[in-house]
N, C-alpha and C. Protein backbone atom coordinates (compact mmCIF):
# COMPACT_ATOMS: atom_id res chain seq x y z
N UNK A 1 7.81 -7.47 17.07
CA UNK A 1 7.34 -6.21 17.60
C UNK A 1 6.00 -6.46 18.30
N UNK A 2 5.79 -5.88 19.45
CA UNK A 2 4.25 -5.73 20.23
C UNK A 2 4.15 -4.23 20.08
N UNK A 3 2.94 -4.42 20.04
CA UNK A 3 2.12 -3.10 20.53
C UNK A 3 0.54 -3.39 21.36
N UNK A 4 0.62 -2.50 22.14
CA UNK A 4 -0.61 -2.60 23.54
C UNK A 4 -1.58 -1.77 22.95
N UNK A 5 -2.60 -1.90 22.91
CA UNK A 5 -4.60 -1.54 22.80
C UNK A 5 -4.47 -1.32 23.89
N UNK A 6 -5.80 -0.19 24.09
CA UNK A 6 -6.50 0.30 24.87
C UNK A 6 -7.82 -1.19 24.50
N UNK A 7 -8.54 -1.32 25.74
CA UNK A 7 -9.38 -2.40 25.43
C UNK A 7 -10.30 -1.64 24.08
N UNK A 8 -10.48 -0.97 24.26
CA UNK A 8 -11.86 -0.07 23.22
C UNK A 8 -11.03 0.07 21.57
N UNK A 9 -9.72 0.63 21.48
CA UNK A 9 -8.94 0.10 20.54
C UNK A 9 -8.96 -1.08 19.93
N UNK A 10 -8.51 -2.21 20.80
CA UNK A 10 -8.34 -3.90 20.54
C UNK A 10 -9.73 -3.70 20.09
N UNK A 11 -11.00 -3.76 20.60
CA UNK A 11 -12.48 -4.16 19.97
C UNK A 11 -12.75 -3.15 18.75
N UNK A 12 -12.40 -2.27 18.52
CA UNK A 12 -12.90 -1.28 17.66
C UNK A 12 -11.65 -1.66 16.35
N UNK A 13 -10.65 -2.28 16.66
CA UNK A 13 -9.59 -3.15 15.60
C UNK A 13 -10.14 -4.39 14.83
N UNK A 14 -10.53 -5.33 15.85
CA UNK A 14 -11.26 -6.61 15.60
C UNK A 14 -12.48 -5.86 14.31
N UNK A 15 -13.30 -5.19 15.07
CA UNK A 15 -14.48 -5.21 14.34
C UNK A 15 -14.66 -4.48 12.90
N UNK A 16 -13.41 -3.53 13.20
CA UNK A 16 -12.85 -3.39 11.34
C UNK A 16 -12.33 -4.66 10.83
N UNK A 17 -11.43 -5.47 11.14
CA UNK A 17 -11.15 -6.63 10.58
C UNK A 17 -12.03 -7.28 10.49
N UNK A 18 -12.98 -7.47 11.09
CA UNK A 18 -13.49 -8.68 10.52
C UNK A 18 -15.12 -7.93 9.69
N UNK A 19 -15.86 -6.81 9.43
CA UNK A 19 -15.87 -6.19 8.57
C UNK A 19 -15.60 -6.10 7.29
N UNK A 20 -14.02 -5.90 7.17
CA UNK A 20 -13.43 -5.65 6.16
C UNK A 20 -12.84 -7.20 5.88
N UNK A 21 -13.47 -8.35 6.24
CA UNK A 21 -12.95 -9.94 6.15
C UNK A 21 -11.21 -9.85 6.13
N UNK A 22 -10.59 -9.34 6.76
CA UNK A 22 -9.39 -9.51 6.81
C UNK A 22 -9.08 -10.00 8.36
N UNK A 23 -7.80 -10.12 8.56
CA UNK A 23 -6.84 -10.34 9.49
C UNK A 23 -6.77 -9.23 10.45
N UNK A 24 -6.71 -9.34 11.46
CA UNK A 24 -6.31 -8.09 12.37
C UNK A 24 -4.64 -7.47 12.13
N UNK A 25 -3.80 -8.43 12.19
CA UNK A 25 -2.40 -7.96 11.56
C UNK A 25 -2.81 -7.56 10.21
N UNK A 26 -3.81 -7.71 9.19
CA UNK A 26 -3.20 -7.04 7.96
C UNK A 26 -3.86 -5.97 7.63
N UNK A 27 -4.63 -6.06 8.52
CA UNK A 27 -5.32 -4.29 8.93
C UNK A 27 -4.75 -3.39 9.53
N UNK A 28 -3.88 -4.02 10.97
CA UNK A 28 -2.56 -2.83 11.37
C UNK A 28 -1.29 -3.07 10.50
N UNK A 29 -1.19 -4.04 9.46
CA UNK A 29 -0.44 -3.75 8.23
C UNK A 29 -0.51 -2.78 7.45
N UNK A 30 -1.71 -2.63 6.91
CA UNK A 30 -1.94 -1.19 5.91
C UNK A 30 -2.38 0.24 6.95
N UNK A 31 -2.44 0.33 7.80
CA UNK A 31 -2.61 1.19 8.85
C UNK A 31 -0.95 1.71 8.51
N UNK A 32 -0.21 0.87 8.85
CA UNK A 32 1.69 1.53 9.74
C UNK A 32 2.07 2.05 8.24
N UNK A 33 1.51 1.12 6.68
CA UNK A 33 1.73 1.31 5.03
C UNK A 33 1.23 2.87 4.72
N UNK A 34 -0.04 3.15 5.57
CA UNK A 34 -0.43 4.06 5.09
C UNK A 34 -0.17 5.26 5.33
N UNK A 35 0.29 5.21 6.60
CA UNK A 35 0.63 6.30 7.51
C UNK A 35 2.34 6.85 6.91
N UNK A 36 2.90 5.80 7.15
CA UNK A 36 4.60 5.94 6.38
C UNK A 36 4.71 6.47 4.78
N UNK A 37 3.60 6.01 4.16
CA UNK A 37 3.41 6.57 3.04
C UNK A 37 2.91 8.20 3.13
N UNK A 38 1.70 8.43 3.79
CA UNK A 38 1.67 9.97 4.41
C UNK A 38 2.83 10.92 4.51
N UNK A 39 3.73 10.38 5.78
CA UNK A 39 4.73 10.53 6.21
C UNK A 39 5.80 11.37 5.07
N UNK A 40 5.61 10.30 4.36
CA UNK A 40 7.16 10.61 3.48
C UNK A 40 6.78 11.97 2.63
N UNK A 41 5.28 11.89 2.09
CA UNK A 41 5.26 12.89 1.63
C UNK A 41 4.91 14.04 2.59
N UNK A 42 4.93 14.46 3.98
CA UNK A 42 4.80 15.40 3.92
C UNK A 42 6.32 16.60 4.42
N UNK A 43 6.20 17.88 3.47
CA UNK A 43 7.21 18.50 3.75
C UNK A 43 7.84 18.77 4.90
N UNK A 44 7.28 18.75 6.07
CA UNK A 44 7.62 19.01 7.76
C UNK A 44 8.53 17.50 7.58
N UNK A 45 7.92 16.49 7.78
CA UNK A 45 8.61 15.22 7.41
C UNK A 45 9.84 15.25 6.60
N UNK A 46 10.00 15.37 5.45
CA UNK A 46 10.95 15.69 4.83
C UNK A 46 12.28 16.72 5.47
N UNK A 47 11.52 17.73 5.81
CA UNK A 47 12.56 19.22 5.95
C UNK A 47 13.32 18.26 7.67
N UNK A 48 12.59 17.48 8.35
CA UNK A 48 13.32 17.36 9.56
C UNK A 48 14.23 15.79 9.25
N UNK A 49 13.70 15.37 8.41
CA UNK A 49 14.95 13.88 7.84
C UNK A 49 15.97 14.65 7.42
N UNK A 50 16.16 15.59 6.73
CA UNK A 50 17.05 15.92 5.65
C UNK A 50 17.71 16.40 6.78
N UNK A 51 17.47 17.48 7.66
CA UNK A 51 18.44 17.73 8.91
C UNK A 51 19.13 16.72 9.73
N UNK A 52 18.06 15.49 10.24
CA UNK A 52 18.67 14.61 10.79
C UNK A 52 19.61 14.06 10.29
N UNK A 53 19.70 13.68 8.60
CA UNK A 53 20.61 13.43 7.75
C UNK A 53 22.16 14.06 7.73
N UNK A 54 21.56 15.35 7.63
CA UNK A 54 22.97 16.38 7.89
C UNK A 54 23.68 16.04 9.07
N UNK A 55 23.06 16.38 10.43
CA UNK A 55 23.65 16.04 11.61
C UNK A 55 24.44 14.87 11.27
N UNK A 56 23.82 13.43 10.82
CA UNK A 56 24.77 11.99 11.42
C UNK A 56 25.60 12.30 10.78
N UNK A 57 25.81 12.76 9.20
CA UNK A 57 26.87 13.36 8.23
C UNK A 57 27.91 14.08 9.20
N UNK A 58 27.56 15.13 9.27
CA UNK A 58 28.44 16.13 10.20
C UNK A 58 29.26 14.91 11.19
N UNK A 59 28.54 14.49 11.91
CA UNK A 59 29.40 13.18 13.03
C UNK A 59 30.44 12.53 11.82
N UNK A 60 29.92 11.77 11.21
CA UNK A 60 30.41 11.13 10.54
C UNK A 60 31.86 11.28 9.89
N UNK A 61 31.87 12.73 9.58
CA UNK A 61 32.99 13.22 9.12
C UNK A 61 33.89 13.67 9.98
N UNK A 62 33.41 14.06 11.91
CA UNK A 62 34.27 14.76 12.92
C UNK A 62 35.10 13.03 13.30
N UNK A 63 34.75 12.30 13.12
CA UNK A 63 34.87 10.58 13.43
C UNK A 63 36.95 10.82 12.50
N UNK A 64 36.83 11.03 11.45
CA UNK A 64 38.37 10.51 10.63
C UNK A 64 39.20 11.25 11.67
């Protein structure tokens, strides 16, 4: 996977990593961890998986 910085991004990334003595990947590691973790718990999140869920279901079953 890539992902593109804004130059001010890329420098303002670096200088938390190295700050925080880590890696630049394991800083946008717990960044994508933290956010997905957010994610799951929030109810908007939830209420629109569980639909998306339904929908492929619904296909799934017009398919036999």
């Amino acid at each position: 996977m890539t992902i593109r910085l804004s130059a001010e991004q890329a420098e303002t990334l670096e200088t938390v990593a190295t700050v925080d003595d880590l890696a630049v990947v394991e800083v946008i590691r717990a960044a994508i961890a933290e956010h997905v973790e957010a994610r799951t718990h929030d109810f908007e999140f939830q209420r629109s998986l569980r639909e998306r869920i339904e929908r492929a279901q619904a296909m799934l079953r017009h398919e036999d």
